[in-house]
N, C-alpha and C. Protein backbone atom coordinates (compact mmCIF):
# COMPACT_ATOMS: atom_id res chain seq x y z
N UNK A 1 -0.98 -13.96 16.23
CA UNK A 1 -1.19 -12.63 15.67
C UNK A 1 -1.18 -12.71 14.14
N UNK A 2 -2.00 -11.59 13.37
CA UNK A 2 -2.06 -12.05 11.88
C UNK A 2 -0.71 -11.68 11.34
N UNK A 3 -0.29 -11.95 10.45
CA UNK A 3 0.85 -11.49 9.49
C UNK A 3 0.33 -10.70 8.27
N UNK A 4 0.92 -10.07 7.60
CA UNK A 4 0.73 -9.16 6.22
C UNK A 4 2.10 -9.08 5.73
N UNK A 5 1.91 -9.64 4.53
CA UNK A 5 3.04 -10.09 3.76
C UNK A 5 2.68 -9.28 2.21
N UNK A 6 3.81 -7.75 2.16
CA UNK A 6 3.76 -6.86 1.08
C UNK A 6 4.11 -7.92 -0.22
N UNK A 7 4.08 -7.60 -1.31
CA UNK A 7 4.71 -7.90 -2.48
C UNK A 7 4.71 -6.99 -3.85
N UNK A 8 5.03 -7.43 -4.95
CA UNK A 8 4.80 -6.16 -6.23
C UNK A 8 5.72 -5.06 -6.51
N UNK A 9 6.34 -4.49 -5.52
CA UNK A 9 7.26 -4.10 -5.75
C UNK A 9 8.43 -4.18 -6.77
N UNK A 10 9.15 -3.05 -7.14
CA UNK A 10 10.52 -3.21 -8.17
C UNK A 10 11.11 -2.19 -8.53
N UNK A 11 11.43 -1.75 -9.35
CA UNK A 11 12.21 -1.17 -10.53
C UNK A 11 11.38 -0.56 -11.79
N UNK A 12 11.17 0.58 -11.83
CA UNK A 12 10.23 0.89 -12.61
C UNK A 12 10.51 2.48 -13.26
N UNK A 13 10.23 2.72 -14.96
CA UNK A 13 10.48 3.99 -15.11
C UNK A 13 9.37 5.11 -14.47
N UNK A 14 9.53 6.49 -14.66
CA UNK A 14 8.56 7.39 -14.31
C UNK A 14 7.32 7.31 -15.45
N UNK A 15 6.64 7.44 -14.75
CA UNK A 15 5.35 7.23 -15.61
C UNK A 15 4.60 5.94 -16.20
N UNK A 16 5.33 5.11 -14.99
CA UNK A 16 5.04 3.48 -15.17
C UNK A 16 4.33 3.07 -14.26
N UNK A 17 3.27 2.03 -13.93
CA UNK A 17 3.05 1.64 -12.96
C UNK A 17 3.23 -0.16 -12.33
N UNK A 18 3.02 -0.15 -11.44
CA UNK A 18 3.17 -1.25 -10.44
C UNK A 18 2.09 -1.46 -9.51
N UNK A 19 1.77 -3.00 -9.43
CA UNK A 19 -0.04 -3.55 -8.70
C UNK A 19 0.97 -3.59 -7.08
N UNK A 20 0.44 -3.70 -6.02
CA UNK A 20 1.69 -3.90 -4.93
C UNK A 20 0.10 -4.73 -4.39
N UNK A 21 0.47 -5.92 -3.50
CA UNK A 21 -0.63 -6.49 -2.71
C UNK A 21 0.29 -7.01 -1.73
N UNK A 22 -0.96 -6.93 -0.69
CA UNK A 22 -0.87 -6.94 0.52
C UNK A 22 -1.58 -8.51 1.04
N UNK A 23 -1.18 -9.49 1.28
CA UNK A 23 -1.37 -11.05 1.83
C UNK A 23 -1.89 -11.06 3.40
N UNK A 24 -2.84 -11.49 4.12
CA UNK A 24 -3.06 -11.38 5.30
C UNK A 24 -3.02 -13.17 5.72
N UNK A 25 -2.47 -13.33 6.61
CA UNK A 25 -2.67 -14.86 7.27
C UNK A 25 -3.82 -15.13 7.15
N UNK A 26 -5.10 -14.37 7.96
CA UNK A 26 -6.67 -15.22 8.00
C UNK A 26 -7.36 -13.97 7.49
N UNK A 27 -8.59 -13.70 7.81
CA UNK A 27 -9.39 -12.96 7.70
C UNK A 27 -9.21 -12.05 8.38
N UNK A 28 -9.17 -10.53 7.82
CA UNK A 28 -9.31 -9.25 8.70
C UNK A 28 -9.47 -7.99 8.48
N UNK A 29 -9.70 -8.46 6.75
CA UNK A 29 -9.79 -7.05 5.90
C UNK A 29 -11.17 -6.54 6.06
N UNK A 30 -12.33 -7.57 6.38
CA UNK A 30 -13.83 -7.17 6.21
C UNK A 30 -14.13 -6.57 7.93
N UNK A 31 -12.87 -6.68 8.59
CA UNK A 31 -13.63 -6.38 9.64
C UNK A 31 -12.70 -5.09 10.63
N UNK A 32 -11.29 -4.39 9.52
CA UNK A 32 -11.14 -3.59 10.12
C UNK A 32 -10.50 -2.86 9.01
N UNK A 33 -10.50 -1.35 9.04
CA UNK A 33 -9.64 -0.38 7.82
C UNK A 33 -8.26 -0.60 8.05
N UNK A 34 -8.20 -0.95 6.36
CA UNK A 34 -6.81 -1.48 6.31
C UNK A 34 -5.89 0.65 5.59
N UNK A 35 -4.65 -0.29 5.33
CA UNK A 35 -3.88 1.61 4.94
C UNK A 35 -2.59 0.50 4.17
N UNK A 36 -2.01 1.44 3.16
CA UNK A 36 -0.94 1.70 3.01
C UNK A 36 0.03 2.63 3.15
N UNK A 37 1.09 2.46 4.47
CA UNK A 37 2.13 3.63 4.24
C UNK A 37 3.14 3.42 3.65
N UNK A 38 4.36 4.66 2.92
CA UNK A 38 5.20 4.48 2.55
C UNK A 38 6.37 5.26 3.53
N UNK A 39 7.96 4.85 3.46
CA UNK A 39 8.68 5.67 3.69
C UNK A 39 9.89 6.06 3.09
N UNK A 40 10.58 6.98 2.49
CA UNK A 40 11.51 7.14 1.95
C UNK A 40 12.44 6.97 2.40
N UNK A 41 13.83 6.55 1.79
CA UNK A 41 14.64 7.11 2.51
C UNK A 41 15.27 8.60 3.62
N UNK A 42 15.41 8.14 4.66
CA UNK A 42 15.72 8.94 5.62
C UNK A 42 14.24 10.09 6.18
N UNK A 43 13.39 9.58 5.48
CA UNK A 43 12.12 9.86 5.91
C UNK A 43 11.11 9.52 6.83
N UNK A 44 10.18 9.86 7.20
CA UNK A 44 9.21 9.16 8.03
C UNK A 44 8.13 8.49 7.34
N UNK A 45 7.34 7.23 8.40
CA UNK A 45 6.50 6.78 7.41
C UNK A 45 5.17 7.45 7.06
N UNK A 46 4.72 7.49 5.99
CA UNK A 46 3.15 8.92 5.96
C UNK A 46 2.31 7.38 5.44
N UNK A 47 1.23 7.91 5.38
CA UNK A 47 0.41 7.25 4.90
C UNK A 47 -0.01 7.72 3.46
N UNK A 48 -0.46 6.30 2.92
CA UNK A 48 -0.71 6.87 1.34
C UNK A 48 -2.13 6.76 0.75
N UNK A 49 -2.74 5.51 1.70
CA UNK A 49 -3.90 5.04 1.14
C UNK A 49 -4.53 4.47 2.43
N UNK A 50 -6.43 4.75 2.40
CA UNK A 50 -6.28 3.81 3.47
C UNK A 50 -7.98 3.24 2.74
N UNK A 51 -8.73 1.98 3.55
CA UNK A 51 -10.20 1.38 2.84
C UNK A 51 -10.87 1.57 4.06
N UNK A 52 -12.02 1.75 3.91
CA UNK A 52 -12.49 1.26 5.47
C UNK A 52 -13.44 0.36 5.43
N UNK A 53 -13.61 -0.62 5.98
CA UNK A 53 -14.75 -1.52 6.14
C UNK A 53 -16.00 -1.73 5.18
N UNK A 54 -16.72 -0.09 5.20
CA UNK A 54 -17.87 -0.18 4.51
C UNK A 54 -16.90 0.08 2.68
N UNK A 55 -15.43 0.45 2.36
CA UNK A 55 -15.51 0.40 1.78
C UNK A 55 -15.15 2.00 1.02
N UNK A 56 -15.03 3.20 1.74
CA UNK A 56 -14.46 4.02 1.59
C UNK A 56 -12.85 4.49 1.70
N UNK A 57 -12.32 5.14 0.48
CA UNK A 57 -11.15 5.15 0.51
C UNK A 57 -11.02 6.67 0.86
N UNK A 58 -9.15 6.93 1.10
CA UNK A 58 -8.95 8.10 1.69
C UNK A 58 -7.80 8.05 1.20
N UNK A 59 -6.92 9.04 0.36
CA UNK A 59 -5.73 9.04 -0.32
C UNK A 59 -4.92 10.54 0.42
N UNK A 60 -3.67 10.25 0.64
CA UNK A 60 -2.61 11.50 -0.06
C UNK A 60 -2.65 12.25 -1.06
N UNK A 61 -2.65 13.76 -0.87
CA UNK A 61 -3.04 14.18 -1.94
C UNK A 61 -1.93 14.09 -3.02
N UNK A 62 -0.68 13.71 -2.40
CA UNK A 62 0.31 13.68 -3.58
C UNK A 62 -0.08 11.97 -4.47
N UNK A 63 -0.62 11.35 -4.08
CA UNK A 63 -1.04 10.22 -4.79
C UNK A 63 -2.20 10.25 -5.62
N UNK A 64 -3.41 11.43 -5.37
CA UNK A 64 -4.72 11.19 -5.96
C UNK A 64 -4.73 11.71 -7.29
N UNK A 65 -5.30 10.73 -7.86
CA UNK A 65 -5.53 10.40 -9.06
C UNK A 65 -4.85 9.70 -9.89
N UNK A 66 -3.56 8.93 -8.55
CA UNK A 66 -3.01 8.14 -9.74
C UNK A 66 -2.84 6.36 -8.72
N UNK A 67 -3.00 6.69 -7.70
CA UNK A 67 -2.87 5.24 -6.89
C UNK A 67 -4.78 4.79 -6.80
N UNK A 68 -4.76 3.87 -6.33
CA UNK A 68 -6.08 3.18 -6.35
C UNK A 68 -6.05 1.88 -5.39
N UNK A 69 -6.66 2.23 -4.28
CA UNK A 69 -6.47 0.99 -3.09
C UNK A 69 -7.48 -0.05 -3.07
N UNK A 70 -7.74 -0.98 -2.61
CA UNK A 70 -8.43 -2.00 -2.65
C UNK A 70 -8.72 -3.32 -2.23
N UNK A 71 -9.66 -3.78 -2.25
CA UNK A 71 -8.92 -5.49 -1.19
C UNK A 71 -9.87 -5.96 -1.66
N UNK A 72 -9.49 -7.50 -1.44
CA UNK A 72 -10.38 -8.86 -1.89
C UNK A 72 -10.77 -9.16 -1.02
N UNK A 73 -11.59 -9.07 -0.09
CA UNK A 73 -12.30 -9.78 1.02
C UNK A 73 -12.44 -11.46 1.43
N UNK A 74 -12.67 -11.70 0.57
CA UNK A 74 -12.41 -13.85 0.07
C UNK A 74 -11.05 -13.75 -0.10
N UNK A 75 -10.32 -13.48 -0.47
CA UNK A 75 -9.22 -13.50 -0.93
C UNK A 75 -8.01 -13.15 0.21
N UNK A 76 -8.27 -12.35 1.24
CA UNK A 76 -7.83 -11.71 2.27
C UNK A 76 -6.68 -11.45 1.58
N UNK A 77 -6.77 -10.08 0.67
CA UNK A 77 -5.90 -9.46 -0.01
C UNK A 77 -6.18 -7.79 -0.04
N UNK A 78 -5.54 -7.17 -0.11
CA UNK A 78 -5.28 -5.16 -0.06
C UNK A 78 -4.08 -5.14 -1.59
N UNK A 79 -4.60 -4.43 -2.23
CA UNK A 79 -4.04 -4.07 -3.39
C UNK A 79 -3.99 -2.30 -3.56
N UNK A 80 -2.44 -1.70 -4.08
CA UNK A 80 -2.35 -1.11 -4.27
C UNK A 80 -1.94 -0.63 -5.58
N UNK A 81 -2.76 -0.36 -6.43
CA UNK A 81 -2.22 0.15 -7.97
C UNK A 81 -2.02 1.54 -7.84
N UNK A 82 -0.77 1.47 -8.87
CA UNK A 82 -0.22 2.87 -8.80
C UNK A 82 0.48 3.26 -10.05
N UNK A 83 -0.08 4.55 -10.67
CA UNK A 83 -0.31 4.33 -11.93
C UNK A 83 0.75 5.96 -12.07
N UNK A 84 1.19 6.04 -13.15
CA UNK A 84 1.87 7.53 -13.55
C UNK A 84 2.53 7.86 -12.37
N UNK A 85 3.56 7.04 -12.10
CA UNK A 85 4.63 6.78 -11.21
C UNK A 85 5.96 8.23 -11.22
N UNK A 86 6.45 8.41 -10.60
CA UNK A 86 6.79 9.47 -9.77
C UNK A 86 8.30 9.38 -9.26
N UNK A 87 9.88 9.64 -9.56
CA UNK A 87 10.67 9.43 -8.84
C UNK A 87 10.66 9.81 -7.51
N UNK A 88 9.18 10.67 -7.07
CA UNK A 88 9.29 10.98 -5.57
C UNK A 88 8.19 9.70 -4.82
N UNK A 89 7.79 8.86 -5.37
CA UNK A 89 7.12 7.72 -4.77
C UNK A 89 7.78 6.61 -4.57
N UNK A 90 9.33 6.79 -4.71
CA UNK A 90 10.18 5.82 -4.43
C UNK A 90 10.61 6.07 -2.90
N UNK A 91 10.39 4.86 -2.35
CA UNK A 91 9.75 4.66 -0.81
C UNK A 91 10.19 2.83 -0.47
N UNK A 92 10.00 2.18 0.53
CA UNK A 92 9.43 1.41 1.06
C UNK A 92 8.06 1.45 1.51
N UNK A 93 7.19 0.68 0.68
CA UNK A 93 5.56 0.39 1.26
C UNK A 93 5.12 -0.80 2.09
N UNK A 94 4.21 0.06 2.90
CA UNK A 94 4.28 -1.22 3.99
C UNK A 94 2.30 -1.06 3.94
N UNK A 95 1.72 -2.65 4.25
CA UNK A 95 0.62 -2.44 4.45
C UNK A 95 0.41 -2.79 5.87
N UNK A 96 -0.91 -2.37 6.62
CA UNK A 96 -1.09 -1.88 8.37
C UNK A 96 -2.39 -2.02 8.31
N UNK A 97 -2.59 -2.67 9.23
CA UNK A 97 -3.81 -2.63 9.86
C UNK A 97 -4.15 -0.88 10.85
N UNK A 98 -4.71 -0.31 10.02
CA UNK A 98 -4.69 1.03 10.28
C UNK A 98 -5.35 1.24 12.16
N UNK A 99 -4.21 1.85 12.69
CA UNK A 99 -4.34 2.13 13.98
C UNK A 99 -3.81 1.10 15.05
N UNK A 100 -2.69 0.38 14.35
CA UNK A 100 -2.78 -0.96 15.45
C UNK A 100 -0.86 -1.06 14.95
N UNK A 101 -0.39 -1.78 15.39
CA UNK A 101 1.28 -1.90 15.43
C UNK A 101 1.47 -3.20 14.60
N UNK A 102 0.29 -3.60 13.70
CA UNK A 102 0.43 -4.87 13.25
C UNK A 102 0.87 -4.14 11.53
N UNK A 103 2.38 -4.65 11.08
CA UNK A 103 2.89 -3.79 10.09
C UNK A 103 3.16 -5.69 9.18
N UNK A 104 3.53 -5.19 7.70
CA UNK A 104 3.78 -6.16 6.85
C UNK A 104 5.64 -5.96 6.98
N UNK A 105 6.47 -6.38 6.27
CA UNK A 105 8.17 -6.30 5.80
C UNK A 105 8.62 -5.28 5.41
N UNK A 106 7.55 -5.68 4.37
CA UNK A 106 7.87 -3.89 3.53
C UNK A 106 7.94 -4.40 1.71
N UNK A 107 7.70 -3.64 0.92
CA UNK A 107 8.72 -3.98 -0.65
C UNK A 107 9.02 -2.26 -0.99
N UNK A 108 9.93 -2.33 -1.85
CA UNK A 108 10.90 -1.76 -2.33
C UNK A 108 9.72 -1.41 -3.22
N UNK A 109 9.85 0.15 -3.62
CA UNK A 109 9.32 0.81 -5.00
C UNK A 109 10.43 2.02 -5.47
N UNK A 110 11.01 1.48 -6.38
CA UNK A 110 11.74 2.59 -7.13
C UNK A 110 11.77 3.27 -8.09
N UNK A 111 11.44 4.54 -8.73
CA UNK A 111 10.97 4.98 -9.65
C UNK A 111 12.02 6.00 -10.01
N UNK A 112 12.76 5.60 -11.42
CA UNK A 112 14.44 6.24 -11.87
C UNK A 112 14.09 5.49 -13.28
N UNK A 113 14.61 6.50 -14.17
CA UNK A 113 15.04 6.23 -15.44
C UNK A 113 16.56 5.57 -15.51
């Protein structure tokens, strides 16, 4: 089964941003819509971002206009930039093969002065 291995994550002030990418074992980004969800503490997980195949994205509206999703296809990589950061976007992000139970670890995003 593939693996997805988050990273990028940290410690960050408000109004800062952080690249977060997403690592896949083999190939699988060109051939299915990938997503990023997050979850807060004591929260559920929502979704924040998702690509689809041909290449269309689909955001949260509490994220749009400041996150930006993406993937390397050669690279079998999903990138999430996230820009004018938010103490309410402090979460665990996980990247997913959107619609399927195949989840990454997770990284830590914390956003506190």
């Amino acid at each position: 089964q593939v693996q997805l291995v988050e990273s990028g994550g940290g410690l960050v002030q408000p109004g800062g941003s952080l690249r977060l990418s997403c690592a896949a074992s083999r190939s699988i980004f060109g051939s299915n819509t990938m997503a990023w969800y997050r979850q807060p503490p004591g929260s559920p997980r929502d979704l924040v971002a998702s690509i689809s195949t041909g290449g269309s994205t689909n955001y949260a509206d509490s994220v749009k206009g400041r996150f930006t999703i993406s993937r390397d296809n050669a690279k079998n990589m999903m990138y999430l930039q996230m820009n004018s950061l938010k103490p309410e976007d402090t979460a665990v992000y996980y990247c997913n093969i959107k619609g399927t139970s195949v989840w990454g670890q997770g990284t830590q995003v914390t956003v506190s002065s």
